[in-house]
PDB file of N, CA and C in Angstrom:
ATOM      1  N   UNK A   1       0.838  -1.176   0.000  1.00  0.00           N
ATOM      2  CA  UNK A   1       0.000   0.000   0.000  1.00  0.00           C
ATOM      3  C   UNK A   1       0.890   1.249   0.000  1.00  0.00           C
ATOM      4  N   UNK A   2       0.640   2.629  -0.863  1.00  0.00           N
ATOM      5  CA  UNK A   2       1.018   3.418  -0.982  1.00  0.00           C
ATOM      6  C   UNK A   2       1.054   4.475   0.281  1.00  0.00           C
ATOM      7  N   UNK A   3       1.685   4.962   0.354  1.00  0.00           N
ATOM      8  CA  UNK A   3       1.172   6.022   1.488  1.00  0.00           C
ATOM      9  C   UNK A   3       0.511   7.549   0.665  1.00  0.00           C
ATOM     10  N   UNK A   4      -0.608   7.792   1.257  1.00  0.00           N
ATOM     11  CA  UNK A   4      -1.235   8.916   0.986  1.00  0.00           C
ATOM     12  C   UNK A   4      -0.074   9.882   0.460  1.00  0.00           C
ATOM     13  N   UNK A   5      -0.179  10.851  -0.675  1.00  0.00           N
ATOM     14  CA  UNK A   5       0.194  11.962  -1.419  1.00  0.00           C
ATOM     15  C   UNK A   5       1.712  11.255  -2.033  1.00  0.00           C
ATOM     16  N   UNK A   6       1.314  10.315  -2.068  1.00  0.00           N
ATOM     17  CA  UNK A   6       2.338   9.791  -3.208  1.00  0.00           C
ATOM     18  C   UNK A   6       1.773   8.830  -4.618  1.00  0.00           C
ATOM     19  N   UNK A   7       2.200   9.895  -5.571  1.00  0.00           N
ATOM     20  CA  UNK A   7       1.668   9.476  -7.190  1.00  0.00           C
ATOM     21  C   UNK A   7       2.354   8.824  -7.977  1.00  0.00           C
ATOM     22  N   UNK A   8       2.039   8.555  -8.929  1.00  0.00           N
ATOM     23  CA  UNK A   8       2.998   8.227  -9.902  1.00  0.00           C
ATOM     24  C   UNK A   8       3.354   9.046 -10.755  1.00  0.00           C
ATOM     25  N   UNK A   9       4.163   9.534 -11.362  1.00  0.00           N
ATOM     26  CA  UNK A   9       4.271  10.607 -12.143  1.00  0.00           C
ATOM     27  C   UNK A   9       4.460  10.044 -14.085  1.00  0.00           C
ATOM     28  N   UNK A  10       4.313  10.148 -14.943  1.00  0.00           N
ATOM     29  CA  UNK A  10       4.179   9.003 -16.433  1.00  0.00           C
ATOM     30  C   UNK A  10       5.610   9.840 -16.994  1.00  0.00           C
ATOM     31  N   UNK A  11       5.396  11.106 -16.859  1.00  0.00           N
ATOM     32  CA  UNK A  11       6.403  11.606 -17.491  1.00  0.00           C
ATOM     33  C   UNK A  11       7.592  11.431 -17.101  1.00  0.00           C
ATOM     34  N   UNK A  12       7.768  11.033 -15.929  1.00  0.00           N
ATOM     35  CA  UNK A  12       9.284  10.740 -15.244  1.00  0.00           C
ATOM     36  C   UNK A  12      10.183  10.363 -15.701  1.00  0.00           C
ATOM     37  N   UNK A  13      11.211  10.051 -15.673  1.00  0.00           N
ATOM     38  CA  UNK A  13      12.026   9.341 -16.575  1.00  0.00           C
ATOM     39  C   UNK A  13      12.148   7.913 -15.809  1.00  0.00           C
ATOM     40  N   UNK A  14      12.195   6.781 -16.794  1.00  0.00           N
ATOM     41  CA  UNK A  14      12.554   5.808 -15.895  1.00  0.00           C
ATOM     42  C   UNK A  14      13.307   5.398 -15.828  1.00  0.00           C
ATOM     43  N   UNK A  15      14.044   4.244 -14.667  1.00  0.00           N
ATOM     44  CA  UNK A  15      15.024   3.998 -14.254  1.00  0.00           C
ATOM     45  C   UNK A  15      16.113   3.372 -15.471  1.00  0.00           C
ATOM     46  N   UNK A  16      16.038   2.567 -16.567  1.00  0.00           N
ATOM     47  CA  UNK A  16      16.406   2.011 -17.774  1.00  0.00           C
ATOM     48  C   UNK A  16      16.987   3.466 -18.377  1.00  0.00           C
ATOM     49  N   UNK A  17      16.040   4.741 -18.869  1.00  0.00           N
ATOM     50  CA  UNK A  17      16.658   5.906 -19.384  1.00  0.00           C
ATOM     51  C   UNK A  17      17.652   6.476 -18.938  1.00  0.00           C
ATOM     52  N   UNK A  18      18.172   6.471 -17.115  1.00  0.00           N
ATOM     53  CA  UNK A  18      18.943   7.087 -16.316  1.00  0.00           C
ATOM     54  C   UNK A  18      20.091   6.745 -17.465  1.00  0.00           C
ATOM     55  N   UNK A  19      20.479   6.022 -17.995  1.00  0.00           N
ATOM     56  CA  UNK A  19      22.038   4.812 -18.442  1.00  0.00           C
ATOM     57  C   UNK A  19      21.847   5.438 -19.779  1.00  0.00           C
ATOM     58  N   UNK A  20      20.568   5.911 -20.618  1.00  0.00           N
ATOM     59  CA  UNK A  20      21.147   6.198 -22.146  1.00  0.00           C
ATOM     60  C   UNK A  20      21.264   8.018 -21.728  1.00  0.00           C
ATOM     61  N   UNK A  21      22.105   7.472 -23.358  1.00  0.00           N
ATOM     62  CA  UNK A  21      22.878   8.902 -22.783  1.00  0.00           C
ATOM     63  C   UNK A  21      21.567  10.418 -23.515  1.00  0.00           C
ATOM     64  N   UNK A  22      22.702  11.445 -23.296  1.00  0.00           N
ATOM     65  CA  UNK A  22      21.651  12.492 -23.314  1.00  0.00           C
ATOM     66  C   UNK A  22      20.582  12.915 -25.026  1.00  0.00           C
ATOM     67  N   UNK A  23      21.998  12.679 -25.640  1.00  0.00           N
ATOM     68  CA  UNK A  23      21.157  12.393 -26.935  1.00  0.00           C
ATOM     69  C   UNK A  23      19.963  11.479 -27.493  1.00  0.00           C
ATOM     70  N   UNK A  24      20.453  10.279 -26.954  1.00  0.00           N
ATOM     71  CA  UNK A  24      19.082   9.519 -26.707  1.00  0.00           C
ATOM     72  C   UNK A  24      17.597  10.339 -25.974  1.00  0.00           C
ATOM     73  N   UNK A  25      18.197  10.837 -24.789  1.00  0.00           N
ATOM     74  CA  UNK A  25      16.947  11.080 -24.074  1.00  0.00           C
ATOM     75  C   UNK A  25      16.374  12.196 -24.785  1.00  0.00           C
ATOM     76  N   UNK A  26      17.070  13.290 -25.572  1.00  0.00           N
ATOM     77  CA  UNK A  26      16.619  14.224 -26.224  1.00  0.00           C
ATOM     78  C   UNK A  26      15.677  13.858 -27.423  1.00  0.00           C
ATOM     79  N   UNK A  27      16.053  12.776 -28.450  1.00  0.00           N
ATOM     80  CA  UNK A  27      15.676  12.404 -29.580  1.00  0.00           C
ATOM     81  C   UNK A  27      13.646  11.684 -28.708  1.00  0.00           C
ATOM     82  N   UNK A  28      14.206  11.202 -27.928  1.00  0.00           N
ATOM     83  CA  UNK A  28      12.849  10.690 -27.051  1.00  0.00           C
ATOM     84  C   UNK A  28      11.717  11.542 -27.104  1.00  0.00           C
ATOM     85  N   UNK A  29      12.210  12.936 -26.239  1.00  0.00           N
ATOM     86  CA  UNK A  29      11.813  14.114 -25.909  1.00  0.00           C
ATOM     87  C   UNK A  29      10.988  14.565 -27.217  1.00  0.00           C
ATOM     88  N   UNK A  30      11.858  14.480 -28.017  1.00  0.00           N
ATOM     89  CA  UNK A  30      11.744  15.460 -29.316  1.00  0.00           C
ATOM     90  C   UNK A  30      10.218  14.880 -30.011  1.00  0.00           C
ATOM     91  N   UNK A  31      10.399  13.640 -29.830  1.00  0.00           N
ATOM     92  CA  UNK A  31       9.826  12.371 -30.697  1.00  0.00           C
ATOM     93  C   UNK A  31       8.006  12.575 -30.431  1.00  0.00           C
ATOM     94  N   UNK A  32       8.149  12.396 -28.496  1.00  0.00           N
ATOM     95  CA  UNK A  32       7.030  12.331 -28.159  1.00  0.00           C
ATOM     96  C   UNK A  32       6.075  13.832 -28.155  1.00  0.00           C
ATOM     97  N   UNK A  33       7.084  14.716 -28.472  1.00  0.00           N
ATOM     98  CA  UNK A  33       6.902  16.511 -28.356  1.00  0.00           C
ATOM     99  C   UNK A  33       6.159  16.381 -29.906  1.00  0.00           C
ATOM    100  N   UNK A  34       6.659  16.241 -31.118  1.00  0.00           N
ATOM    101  CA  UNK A  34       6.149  15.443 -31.965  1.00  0.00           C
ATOM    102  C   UNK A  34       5.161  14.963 -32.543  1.00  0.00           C
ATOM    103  N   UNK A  35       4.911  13.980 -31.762  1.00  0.00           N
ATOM    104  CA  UNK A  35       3.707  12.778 -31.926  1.00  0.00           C
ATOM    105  C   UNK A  35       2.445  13.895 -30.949  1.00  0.00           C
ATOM    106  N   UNK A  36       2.774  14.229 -30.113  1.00  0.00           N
ATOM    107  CA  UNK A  36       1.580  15.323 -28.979  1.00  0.00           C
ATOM    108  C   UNK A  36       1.159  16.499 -30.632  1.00  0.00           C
ATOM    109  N   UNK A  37       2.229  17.104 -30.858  1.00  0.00           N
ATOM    110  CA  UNK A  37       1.447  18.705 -31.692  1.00  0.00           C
ATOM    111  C   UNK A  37       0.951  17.378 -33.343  1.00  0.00           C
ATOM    112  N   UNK A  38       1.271  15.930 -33.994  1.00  0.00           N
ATOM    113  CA  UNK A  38       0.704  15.693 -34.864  1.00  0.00           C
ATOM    114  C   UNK A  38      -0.922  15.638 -34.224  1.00  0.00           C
ATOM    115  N   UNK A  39      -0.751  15.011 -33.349  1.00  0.00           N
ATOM    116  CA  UNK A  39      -2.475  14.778 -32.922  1.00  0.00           C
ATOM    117  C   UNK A  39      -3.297  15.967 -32.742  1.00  0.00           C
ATOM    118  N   UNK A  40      -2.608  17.005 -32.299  1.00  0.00           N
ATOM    119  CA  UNK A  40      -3.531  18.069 -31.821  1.00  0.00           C
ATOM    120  C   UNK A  40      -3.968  18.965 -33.490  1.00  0.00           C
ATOM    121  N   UNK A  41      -2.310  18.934 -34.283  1.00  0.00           N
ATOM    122  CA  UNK A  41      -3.209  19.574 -35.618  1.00  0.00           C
ATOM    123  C   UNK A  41      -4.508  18.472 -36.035  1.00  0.00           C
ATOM    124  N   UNK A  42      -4.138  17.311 -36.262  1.00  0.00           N
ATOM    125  CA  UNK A  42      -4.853  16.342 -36.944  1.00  0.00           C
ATOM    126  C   UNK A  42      -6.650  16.659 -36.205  1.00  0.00           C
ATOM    127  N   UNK A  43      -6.807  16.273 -34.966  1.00  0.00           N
ATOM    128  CA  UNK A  43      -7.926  16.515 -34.244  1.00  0.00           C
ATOM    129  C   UNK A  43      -8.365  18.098 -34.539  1.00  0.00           C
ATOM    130  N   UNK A  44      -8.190  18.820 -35.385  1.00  0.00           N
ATOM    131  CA  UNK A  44      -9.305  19.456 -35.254  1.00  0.00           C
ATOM    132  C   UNK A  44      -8.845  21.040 -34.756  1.00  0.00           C
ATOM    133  N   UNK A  45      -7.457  21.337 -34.440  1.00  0.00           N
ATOM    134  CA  UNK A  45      -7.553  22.632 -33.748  1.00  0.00           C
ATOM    135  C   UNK A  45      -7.845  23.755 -34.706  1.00  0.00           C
ATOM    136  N   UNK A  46      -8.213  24.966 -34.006  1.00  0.00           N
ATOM    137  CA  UNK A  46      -8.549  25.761 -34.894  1.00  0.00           C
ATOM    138  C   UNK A  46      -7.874  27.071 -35.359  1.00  0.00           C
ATOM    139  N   UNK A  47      -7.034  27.294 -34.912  1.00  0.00           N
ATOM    140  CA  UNK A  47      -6.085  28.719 -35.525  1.00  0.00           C
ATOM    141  C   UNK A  47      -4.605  28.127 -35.353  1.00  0.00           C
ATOM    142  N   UNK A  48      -4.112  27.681 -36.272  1.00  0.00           N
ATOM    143  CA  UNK A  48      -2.861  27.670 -36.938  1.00  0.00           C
ATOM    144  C   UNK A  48      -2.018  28.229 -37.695  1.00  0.00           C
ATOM    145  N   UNK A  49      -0.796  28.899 -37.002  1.00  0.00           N
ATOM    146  CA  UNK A  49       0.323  29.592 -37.563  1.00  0.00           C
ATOM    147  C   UNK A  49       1.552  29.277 -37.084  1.00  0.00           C
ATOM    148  N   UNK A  50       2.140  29.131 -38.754  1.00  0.00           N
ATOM    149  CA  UNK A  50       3.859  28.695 -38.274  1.00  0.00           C
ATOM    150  C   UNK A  50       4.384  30.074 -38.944  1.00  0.00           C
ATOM    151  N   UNK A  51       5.634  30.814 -37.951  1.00  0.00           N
ATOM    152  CA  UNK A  51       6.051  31.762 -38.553  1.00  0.00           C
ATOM    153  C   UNK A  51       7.895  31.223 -38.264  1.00  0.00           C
ATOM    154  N   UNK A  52       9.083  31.856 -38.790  1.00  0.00           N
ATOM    155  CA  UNK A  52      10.021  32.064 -38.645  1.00  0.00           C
ATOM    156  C   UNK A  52      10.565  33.142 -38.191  1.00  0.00           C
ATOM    157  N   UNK A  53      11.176  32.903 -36.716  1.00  0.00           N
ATOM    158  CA  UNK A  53      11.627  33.541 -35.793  1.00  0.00           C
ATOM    159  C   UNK A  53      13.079  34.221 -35.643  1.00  0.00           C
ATOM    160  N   UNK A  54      13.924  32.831 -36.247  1.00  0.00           N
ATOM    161  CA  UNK A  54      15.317  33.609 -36.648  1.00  0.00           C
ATOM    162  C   UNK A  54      15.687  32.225 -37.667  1.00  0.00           C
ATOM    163  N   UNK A  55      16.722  33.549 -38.769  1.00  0.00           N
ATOM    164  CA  UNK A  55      17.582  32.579 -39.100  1.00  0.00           C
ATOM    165  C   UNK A  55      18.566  32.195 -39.405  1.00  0.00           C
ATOM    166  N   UNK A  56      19.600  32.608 -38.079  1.00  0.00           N
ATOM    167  CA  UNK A  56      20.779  31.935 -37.941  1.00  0.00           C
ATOM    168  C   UNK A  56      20.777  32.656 -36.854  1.00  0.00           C
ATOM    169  N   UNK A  57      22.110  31.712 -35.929  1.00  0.00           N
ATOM    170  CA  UNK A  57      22.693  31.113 -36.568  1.00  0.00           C
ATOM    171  C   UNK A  57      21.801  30.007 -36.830  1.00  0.00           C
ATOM    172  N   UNK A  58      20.370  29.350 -36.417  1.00  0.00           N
ATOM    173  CA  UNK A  58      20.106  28.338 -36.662  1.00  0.00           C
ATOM    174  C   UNK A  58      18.607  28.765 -37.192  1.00  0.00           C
ATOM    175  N   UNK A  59      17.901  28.068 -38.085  1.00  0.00           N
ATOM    176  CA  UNK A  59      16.826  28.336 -38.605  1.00  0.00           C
ATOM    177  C   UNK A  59      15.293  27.791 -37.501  1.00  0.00           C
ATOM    178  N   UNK A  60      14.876  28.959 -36.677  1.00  0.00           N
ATOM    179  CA  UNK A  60      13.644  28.336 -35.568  1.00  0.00           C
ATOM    180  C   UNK A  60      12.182  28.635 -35.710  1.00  0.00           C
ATOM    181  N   UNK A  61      11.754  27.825 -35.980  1.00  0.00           N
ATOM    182  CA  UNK A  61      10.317  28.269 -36.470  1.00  0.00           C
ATOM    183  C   UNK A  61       8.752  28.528 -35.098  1.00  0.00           C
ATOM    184  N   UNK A  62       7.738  29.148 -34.697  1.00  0.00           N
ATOM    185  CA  UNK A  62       7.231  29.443 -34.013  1.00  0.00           C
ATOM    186  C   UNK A  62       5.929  28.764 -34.672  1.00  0.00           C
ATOM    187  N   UNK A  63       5.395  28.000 -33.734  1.00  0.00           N
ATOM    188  CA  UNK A  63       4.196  27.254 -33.888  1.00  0.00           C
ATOM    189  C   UNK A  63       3.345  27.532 -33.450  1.00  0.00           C
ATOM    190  N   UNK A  64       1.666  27.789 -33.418  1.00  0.00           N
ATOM    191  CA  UNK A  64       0.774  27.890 -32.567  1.00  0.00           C
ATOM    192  C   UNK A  64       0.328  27.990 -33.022  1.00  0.00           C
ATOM    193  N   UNK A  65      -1.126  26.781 -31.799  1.00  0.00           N
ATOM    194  CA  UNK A  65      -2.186  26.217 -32.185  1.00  0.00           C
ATOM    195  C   UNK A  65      -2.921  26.789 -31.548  1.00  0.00           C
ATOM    196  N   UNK A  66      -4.154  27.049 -31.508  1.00  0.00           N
ATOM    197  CA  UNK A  66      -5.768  27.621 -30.722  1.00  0.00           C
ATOM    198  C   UNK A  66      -6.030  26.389 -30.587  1.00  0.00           C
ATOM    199  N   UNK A  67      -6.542  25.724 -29.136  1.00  0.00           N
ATOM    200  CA  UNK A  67      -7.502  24.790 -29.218  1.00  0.00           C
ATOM    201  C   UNK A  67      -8.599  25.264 -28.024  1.00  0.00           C
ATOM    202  N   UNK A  68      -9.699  25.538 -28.694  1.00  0.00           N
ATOM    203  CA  UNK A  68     -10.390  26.414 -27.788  1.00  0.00           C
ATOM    204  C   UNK A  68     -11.503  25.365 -26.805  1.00  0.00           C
ATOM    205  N   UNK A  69     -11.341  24.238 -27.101  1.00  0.00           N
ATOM    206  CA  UNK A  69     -11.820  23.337 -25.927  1.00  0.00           C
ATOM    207  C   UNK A  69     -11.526  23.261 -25.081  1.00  0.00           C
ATOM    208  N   UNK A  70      -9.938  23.344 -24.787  1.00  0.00           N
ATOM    209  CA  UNK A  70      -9.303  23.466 -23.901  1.00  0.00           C
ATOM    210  C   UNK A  70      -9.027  24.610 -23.259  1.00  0.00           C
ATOM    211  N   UNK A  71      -9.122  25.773 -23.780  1.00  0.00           N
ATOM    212  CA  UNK A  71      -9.402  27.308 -23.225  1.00  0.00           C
ATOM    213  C   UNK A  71      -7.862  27.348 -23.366  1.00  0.00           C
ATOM    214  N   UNK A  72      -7.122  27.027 -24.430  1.00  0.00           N
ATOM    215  CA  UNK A  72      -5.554  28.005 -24.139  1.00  0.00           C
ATOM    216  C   UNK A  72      -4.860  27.608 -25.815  1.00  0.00           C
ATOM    217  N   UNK A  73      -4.104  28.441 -26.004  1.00  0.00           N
ATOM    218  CA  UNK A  73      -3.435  28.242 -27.030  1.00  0.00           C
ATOM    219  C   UNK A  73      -1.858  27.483 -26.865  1.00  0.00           C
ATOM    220  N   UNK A  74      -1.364  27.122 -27.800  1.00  0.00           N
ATOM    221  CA  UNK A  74      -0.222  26.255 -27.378  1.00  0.00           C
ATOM    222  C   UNK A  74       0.941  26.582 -28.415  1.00  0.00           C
ATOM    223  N   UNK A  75       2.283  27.164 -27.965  1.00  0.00           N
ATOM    224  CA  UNK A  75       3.115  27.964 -28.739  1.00  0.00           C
ATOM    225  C   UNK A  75       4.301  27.138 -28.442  1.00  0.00           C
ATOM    226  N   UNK A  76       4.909  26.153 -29.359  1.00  0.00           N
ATOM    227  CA  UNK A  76       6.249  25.613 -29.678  1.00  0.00           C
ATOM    228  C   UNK A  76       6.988  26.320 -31.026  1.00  0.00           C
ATOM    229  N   UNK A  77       8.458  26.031 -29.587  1.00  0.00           N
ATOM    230  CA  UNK A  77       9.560  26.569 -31.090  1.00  0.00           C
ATOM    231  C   UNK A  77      10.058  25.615 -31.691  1.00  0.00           C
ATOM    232  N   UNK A  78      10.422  25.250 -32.725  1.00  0.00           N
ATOM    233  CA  UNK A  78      10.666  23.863 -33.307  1.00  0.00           C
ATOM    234  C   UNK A  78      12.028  24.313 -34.609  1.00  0.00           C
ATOM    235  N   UNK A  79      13.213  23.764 -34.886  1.00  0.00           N
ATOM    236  CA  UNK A  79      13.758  24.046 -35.455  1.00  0.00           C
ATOM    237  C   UNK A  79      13.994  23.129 -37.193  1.00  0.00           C
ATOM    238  N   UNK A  80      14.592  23.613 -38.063  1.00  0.00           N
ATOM    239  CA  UNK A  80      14.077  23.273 -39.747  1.00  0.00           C
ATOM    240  C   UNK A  80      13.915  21.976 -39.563  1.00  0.00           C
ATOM    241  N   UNK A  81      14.672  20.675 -38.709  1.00  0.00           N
ATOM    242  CA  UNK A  81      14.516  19.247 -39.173  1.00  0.00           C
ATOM    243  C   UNK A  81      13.213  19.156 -38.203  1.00  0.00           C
ATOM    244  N   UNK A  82      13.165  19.585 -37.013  1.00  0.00           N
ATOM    245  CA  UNK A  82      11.709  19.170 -36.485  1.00  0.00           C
ATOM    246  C   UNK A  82      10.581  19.263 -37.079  1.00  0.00           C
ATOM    247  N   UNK A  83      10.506  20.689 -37.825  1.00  0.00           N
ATOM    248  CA  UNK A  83       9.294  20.890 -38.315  1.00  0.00           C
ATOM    249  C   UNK A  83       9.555  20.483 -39.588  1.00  0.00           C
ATOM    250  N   UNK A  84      10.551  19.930 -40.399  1.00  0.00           N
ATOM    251  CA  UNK A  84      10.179  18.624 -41.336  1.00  0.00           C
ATOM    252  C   UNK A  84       9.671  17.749 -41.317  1.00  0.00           C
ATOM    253  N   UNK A  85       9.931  16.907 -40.001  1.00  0.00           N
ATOM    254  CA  UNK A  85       9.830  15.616 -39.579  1.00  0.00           C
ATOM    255  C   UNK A  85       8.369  16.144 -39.186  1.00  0.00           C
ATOM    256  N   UNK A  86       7.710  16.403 -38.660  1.00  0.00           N
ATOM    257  CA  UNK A  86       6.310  16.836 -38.332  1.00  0.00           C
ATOM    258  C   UNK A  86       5.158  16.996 -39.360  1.00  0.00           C
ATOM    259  N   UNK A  87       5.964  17.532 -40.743  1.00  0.00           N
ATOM    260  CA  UNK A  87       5.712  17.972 -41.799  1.00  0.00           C
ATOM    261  C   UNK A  87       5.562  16.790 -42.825  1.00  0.00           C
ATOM    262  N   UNK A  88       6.249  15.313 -42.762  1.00  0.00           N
ATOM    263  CA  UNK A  88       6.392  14.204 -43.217  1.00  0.00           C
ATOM    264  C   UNK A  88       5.317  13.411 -43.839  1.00  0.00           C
ATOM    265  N   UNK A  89       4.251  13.436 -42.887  1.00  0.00           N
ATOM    266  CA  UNK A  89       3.578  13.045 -42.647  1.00  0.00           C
ATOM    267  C   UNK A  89       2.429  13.261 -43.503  1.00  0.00           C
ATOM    268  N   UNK A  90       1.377  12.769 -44.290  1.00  0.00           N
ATOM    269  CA  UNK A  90       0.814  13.499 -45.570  1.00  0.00           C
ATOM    270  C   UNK A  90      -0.309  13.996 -44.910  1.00  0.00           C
ATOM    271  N   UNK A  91      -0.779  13.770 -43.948  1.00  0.00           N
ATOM    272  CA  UNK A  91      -2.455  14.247 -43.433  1.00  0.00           C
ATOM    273  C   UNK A  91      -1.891  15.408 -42.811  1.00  0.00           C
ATOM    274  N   UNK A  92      -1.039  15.333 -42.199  1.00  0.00           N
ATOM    275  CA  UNK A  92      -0.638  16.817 -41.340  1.00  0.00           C
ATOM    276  C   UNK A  92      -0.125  18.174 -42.382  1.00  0.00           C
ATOM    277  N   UNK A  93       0.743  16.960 -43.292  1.00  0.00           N
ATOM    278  CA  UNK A  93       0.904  18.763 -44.280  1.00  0.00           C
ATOM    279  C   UNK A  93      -0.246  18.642 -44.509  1.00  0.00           C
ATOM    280  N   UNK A  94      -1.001  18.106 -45.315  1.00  0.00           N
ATOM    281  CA  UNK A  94      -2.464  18.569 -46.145  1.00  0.00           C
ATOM    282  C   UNK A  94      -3.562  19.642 -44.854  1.00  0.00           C
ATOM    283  N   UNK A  95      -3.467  19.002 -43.641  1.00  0.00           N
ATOM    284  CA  UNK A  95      -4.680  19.986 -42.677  1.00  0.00           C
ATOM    285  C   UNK A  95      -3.546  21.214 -42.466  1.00  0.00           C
ATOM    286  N   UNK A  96      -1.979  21.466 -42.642  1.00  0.00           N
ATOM    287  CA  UNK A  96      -1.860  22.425 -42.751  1.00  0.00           C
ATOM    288  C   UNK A  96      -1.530  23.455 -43.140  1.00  0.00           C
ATOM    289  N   UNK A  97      -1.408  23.107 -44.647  1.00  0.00           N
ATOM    290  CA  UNK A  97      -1.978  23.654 -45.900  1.00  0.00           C
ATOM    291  C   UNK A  97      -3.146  24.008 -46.153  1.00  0.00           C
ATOM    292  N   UNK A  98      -4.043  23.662 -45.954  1.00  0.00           N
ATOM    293  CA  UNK A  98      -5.521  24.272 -45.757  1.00  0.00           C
ATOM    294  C   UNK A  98      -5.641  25.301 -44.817  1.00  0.00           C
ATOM    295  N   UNK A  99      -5.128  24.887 -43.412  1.00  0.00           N
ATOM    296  CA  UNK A  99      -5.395  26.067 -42.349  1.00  0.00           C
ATOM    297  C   UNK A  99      -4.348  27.138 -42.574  1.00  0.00           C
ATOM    298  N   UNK A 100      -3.418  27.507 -43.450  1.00  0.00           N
ATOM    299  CA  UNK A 100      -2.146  28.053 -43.877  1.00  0.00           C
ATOM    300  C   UNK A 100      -2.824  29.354 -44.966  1.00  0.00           C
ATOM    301  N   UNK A 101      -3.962  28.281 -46.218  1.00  0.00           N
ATOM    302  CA  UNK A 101      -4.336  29.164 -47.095  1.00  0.00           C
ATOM    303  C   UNK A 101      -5.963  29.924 -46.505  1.00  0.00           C
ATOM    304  N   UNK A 102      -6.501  29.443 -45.629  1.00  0.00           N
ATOM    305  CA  UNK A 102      -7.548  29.433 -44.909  1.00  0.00           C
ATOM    306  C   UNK A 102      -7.067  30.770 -43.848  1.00  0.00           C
ATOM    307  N   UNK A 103      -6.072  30.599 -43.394  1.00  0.00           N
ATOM    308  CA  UNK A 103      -5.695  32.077 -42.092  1.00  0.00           C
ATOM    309  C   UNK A 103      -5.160  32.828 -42.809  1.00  0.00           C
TER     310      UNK A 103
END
């Protein structure tokens, strides 16, 4: 039995990750950061804009989504291979290409 005010936490890292190294844990990070903003364009959000923030020395792009179910908007910076790799995907460019020529 647990003792009262102790949770589990999902995001934690677990004990197996402590040992890979940091690049690993980043590519993880990156992956599941990722897979979270494909679902949220795909489902439906409703004000989408990617702008470019700087470029160089490294090229960083500014993301944000409206999802007004949730009452807040959601603003990631993502740099040229992330928002390729995000971009990969054919349903996600196509919903945001529409919401691109649409805003």
């Amino acid at each position: 039995m647990r003792p009262p005010g102790s949770y589990k936490i999902a995001s934690r890292n677990r004990a197996f990750e402590a040992f890979l190294g940091a690049e690993a844990r980043s590519e993880r990070r990156t992956r599941k950061l990722l897979d979270s903003l494909r679902t949220q364009i795909l489902e439906g959000s409703e004000g989408l804009r990617i702008r470019r923030v700087f470029t160089t020395p490294r090229e960083v792009f500014r993301l944000e989504l409206e999802l007004p179910e949730l009452g807040y908007q959601r603003t990631t910076l993502l740099d040229r291979d992330a928002l390729d790799e995000l971009l990969t995907a054919d349903d996600v460019r196509a919903v945001v290409r529409r919401r691109l020529r649409l805003g």
